[in-house]
C-alpha atoms as a PDB file:
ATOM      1  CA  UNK A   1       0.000   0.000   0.000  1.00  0.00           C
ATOM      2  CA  UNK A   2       1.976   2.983  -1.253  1.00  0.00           C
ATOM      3  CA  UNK A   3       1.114   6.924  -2.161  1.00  0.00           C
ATOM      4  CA  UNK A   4       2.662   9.667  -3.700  1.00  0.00           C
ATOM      5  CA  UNK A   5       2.487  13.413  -3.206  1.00  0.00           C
ATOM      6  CA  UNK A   6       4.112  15.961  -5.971  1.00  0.00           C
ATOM      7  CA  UNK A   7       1.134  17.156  -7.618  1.00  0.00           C
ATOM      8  CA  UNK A   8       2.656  20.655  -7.402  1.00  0.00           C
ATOM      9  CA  UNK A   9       5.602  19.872  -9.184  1.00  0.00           C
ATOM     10  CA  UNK A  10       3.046  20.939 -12.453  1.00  0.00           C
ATOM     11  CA  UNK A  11       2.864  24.583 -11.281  1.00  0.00           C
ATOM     12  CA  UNK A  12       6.339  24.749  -9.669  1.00  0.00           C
ATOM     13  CA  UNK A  13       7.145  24.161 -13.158  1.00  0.00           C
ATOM     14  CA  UNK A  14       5.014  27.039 -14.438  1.00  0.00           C
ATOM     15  CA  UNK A  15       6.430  29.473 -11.979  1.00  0.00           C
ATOM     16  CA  UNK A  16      10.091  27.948 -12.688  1.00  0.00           C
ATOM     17  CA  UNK A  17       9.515  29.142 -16.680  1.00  0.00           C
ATOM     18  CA  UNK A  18       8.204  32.352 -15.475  1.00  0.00           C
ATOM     19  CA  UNK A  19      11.593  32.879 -13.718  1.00  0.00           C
ATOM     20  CA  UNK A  20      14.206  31.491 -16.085  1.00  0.00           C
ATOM     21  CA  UNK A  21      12.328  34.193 -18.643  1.00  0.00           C
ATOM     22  CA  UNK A  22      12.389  36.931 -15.960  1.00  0.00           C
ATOM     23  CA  UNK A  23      16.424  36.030 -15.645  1.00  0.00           C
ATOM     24  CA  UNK A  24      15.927  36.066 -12.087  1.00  0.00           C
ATOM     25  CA  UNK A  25      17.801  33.189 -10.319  1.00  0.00           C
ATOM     26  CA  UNK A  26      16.429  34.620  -6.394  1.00  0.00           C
ATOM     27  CA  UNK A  27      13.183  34.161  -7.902  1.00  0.00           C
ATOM     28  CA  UNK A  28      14.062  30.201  -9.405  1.00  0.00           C
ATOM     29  CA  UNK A  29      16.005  29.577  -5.429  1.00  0.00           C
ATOM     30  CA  UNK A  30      12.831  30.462  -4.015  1.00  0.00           C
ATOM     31  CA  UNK A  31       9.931  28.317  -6.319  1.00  0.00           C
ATOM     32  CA  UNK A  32      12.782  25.382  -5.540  1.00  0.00           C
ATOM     33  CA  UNK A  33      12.258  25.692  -1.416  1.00  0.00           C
ATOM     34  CA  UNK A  34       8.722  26.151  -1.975  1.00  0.00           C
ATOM     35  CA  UNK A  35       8.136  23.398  -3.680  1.00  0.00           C
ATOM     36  CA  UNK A  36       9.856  21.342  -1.247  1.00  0.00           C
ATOM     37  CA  UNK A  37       8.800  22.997   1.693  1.00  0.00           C
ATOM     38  CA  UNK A  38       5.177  22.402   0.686  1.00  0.00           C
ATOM     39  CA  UNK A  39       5.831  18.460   0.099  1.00  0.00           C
ATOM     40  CA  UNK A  40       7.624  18.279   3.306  1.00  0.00           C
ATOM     41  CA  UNK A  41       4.324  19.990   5.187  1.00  0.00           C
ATOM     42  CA  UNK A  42       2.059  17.492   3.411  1.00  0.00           C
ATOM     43  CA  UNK A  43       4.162  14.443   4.191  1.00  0.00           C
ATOM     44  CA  UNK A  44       3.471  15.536   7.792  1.00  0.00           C
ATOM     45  CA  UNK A  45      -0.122  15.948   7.429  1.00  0.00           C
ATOM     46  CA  UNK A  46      -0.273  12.642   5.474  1.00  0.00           C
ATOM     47  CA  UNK A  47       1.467  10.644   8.532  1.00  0.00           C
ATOM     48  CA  UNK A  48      -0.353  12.553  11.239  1.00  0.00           C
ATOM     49  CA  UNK A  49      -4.325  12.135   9.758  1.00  0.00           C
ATOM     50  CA  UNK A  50      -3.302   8.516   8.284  1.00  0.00           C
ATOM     51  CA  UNK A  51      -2.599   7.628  11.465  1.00  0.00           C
ATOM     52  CA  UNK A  52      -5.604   9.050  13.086  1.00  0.00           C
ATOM     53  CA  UNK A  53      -7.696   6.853  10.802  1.00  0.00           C
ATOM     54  CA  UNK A  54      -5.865   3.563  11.305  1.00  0.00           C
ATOM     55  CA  UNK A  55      -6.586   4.242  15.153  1.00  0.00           C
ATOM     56  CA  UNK A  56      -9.810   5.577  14.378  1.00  0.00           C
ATOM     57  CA  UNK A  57     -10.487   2.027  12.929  1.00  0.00           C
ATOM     58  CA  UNK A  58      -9.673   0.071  16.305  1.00  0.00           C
ATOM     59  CA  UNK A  59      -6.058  -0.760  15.084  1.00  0.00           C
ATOM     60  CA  UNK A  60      -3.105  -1.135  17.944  1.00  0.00           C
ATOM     61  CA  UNK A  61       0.006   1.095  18.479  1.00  0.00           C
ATOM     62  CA  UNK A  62       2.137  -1.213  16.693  1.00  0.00           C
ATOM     63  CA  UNK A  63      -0.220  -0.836  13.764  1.00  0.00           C
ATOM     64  CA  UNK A  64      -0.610   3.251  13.537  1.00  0.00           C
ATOM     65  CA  UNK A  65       3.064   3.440  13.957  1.00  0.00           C
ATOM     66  CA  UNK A  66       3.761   1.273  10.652  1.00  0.00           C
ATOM     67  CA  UNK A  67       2.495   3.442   8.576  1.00  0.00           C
ATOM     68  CA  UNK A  68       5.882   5.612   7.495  1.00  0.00           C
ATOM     69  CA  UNK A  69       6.368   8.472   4.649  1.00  0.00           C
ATOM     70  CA  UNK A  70       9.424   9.553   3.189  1.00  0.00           C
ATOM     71  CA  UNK A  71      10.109  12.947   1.467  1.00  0.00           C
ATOM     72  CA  UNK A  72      12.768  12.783  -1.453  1.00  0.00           C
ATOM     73  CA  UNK A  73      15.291  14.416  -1.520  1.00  0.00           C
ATOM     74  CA  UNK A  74      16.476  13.707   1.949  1.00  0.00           C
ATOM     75  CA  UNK A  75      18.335  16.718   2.090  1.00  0.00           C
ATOM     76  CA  UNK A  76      18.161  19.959   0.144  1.00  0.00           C
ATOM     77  CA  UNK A  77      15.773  21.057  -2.398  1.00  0.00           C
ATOM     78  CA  UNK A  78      13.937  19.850  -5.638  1.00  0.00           C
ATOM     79  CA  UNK A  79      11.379  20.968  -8.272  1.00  0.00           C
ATOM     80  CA  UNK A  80      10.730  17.223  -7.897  1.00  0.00           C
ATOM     81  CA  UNK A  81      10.289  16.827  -4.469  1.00  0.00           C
ATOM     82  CA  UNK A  82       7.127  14.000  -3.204  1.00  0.00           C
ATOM     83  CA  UNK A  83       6.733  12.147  -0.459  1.00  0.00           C
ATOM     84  CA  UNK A  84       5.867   8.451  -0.228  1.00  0.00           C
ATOM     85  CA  UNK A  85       3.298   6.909   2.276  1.00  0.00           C
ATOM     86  CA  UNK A  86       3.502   3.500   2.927  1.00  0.00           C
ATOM     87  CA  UNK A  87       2.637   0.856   5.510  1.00  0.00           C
ATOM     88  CA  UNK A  88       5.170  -1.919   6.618  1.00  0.00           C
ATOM     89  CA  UNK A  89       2.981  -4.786   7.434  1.00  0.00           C
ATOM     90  CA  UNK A  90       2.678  -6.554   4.091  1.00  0.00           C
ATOM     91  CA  UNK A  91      -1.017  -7.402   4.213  1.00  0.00           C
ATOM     92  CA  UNK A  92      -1.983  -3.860   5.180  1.00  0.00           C
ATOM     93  CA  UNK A  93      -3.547  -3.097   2.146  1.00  0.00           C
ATOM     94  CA  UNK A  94      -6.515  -5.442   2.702  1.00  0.00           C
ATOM     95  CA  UNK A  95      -7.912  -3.412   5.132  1.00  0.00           C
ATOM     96  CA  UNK A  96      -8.022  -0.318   2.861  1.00  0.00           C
ATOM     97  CA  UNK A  97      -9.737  -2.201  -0.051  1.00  0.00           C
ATOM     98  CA  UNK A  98     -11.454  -5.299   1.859  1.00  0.00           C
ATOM     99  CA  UNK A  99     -11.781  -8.703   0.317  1.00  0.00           C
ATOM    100  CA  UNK A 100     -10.952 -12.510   0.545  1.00  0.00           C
ATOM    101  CA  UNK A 101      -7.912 -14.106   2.111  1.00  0.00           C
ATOM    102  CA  UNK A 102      -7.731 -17.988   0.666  1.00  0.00           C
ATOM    103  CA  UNK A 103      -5.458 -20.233   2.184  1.00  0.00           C
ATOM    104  CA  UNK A 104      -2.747 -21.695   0.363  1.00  0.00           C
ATOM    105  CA  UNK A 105      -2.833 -25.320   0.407  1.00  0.00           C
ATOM    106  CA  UNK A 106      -4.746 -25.863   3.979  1.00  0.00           C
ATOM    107  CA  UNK A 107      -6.165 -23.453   6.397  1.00  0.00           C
ATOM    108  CA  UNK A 108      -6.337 -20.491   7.659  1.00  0.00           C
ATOM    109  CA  UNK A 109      -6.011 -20.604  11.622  1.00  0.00           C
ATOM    110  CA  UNK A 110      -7.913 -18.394  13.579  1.00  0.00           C
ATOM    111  CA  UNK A 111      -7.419 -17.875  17.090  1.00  0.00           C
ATOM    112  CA  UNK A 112     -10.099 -18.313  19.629  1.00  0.00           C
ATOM    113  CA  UNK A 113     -10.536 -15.123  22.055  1.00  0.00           C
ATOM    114  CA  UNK A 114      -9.248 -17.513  24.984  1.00  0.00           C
ATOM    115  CA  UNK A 115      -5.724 -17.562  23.104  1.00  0.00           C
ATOM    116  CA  UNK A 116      -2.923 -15.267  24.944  1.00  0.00           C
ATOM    117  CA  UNK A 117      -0.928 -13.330  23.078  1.00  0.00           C
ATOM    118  CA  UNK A 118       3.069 -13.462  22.922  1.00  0.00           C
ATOM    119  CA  UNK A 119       4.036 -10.444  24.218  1.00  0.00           C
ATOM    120  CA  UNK A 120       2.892  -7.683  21.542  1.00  0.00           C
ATOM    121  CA  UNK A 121       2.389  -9.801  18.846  1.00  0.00           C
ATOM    122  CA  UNK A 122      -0.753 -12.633  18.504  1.00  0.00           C
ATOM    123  CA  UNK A 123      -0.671 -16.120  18.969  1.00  0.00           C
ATOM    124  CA  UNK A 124      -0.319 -18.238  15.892  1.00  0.00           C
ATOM    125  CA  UNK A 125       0.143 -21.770  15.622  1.00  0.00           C
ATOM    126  CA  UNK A 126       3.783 -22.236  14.403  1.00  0.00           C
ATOM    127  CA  UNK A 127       4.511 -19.809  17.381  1.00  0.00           C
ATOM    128  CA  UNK A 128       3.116 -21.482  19.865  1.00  0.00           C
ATOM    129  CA  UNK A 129       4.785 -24.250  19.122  1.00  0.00           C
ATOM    130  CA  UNK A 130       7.957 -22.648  18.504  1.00  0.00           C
ATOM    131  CA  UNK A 131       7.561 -21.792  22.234  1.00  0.00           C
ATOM    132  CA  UNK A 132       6.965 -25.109  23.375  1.00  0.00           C
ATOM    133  CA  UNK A 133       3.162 -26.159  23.277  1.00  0.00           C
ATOM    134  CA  UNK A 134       1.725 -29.434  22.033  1.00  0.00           C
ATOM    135  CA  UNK A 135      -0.904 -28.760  19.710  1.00  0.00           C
ATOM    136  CA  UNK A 136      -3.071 -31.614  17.477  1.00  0.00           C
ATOM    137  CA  UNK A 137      -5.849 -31.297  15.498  1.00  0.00           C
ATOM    138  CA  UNK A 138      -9.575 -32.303  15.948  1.00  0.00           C
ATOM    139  CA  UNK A 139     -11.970 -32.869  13.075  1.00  0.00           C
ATOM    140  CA  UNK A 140     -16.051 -32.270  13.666  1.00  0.00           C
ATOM    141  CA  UNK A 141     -18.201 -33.588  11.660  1.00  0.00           C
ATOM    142  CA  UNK A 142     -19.705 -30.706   9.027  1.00  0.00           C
ATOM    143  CA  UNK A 143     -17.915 -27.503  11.278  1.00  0.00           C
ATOM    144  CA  UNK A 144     -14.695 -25.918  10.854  1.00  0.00           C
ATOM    145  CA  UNK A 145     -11.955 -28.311  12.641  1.00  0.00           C
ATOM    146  CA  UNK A 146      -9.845 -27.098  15.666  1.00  0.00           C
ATOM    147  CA  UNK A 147      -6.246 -26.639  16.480  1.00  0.00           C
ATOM    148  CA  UNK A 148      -6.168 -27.810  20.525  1.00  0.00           C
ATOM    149  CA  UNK A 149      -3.621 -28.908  23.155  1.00  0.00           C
ATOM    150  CA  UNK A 150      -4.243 -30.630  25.983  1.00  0.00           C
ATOM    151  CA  UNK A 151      -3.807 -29.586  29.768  1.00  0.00           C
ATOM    152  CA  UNK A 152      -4.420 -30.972  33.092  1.00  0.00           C
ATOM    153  CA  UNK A 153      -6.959 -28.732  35.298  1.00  0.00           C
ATOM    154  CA  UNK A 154      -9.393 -28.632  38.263  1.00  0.00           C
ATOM    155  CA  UNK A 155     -12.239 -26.803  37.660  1.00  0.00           C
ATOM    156  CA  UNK A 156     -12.774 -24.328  34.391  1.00  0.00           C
ATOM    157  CA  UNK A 157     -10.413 -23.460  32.352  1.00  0.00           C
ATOM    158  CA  UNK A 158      -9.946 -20.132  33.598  1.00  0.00           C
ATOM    159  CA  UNK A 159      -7.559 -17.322  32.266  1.00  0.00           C
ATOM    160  CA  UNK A 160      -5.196 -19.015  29.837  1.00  0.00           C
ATOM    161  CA  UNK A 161      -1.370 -17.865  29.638  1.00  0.00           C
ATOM    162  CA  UNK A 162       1.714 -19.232  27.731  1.00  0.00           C
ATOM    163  CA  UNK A 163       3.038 -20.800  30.688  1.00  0.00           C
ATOM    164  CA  UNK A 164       0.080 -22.728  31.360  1.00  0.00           C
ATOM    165  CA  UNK A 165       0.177 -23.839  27.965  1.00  0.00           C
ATOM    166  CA  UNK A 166       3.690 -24.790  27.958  1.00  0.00           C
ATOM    167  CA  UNK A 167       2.604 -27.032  31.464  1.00  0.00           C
ATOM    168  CA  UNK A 168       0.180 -29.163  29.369  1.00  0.00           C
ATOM    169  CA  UNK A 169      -0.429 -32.231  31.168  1.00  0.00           C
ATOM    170  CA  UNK A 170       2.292 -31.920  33.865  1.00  0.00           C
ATOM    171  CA  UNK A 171       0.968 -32.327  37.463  1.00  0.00           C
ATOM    172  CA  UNK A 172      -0.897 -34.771  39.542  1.00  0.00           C
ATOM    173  CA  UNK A 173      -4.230 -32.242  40.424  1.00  0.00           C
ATOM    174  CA  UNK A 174      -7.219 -32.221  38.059  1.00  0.00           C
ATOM    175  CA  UNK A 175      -7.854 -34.627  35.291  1.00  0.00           C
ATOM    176  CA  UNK A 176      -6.465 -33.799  31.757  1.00  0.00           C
ATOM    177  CA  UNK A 177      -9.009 -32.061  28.894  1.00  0.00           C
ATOM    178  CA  UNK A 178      -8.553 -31.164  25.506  1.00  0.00           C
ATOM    179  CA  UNK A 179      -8.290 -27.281  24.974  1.00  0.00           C
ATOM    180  CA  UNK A 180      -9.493 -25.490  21.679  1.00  0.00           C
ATOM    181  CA  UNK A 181      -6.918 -22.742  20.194  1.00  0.00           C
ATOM    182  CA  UNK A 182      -8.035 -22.232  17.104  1.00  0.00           C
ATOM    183  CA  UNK A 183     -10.306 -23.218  14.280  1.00  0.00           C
ATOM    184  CA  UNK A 184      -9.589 -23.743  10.695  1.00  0.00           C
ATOM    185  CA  UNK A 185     -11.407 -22.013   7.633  1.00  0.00           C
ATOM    186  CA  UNK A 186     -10.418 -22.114   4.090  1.00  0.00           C
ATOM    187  CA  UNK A 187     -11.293 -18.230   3.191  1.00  0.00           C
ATOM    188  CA  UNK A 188     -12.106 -15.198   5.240  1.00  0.00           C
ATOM    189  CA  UNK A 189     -13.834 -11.951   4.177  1.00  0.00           C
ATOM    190  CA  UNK A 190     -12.367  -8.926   5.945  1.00  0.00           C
ATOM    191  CA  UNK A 191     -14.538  -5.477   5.471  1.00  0.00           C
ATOM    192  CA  UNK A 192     -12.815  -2.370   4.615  1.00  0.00           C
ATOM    193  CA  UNK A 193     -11.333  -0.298   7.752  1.00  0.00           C
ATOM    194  CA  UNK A 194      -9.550   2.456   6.903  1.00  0.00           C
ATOM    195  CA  UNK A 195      -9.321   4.566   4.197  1.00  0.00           C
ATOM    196  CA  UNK A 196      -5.677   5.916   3.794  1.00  0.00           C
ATOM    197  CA  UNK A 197      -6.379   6.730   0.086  1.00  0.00           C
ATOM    198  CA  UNK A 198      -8.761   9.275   0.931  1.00  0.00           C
ATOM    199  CA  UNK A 199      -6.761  10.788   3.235  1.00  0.00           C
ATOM    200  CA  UNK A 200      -3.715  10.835   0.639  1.00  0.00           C
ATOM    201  CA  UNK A 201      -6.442  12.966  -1.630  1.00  0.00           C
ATOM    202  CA  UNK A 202      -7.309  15.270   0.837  1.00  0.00           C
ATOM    203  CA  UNK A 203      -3.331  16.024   1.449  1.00  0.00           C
ATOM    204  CA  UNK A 204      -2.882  15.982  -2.645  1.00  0.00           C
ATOM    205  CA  UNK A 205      -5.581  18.658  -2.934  1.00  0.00           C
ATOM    206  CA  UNK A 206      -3.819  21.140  -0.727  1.00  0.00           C
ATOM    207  CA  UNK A 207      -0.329  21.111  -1.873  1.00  0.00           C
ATOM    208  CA  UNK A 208      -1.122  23.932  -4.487  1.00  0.00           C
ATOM    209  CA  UNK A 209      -2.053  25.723  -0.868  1.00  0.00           C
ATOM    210  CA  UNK A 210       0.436  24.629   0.925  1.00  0.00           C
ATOM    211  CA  UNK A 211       3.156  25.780  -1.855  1.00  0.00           C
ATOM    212  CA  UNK A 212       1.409  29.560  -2.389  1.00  0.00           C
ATOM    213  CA  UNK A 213       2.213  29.375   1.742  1.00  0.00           C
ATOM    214  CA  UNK A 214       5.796  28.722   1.521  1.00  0.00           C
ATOM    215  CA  UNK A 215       6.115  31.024  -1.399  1.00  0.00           C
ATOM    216  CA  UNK A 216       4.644  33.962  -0.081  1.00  0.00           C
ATOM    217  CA  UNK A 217       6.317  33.265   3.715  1.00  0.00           C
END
C-alpha cells in the first residue's frame, strides 16, 4: 500500500519558466524551497491524519506506527520533491480495499478469544509451538476443525497464559481435557477499515495551498 504526493511539481514548473524568462535566479532559489517545503508539510499531514484513521479504525500502536512516509530528496531542495506513504505490514492493504484471504494449500487458523498473546504480537500456531506447546488437530463432523492442546486442570479453564500452555499435562491435580486454540477455515472476508487513500487525496488537494504558503512566507 503505497502513495505519492508531488502534484505541485506541475505549477512549480510554471512558476520555474516564469523565472528562467524573468532572468531572475532569487526568484528560481525560491519556487525550488517552496516546492519542497510544501511536500515536506504534506508528508506531515499525510502521517499525522493517516494515522488518526488507522486508530480511528480500532487498530493497535504497533499498527498506527507502521504506517511511514518519506520525502525525497532527503536533504536539500527539488522541483521534484514528493513524499511516499507507505505501511510496513505486508497485508496492510486489505484493510483499505477489503476482500478474501484464501489459504494456500490448507487453512487459515484463527485464534479463539481464549488464546494469549506473545508479548505484543498474537498467537499463531507455528509460534506457539515454537515456544513449546503441544498442539493436534480435531476434526467435527460438518464444522470448521480445531487446532487444541491438551492440559491438566481442576475446575474451568480459567484465564489461559503461555506458561500454562507450555505445562500441558504436567501435574498430579485435576484430570487432563482437551483445549481449543483455534479453528480452521479455508477463506475469510475482511470489510474495509480504513481509508488511507482518501486521506492521501485530501493532502494531494492542498499542496497547491500549501506551496502559495511557503512562497509567499
Amino acid at each position: 500500500m503505497r502513495f505519492r504526493l508531488n502534484d505541485v511539481a506541475e505549477e512549480v514548473r510554471t512558476a520555474f519558466i516564469a523565472a528562467r524568462v524573468a532572468n531572475d535566479p532569487a526568484m528560481f532559489s525560491q519556487i525550488v524551497r517552496a516546492a519542497t517545503g510544501a511536500v515536506q508539510d504534506a508528508a506531515v499531514e499525510l502521517k499525522t491524519i493517516a494515522r488518526g484513521n488507522i486508530a480511528a479504525a480500532g487498530f493497535s500502536k504497533k499498527w498506527q506506527n507502521a504506517w511511514r512516509v518519506n520525502v525525497y530528496p532527503k536533504s536539500g531542495y527539488s522541483l521534484d520533491a514528493a513524499a511516499y506513504g507507505f505501511h510496513k505490514i505486508p497485508y496492510a492493504s486489505i484493510f483499505e480495499t477489503g476482500g478474501t484471504i484464501s489459504a494456500k494449500g490448507g487453512l487459515l487458523w484463527i485464534a479463539l478469544p481464549t488464546v494469549p498473546k506473545l508479548g505484543r504480537e498474537r498467537a499463531t500456531p507455528r509460534k506457539l509451538a515454537q515456544s513449546g506447546v503441544k498442539l493436534f488437530s480435531m476434526k467435527r463432523a460438518g464444522k470448521s476443525p480445531l487446532l487444541a492442546t491438551r492440559l491438566r486442570m481442576a475446575g474451568t479453564v480459567g484465564k489461559l497464559s503461555l506458561a500454562k500452555l507450555r505445562r500441558g499435562v504436567s501435574g498430579k491435580r485435576g484430570s487432563v481435557r482437551a483445549v481449543p486454540l483455534f479453528f480452521g477455515v479455508r477463506t475469510v472476508t475482511l470489510g474495509k477499515r480504513f481509508n488511507i487513500s482518501g486521506v492521501a487525496d485530501t493532502v494531494r488537494s492542498r499542496l497547491p495551498d500549501l506551496y502559495l504558503a511557503k512562497l509567499e512566507a
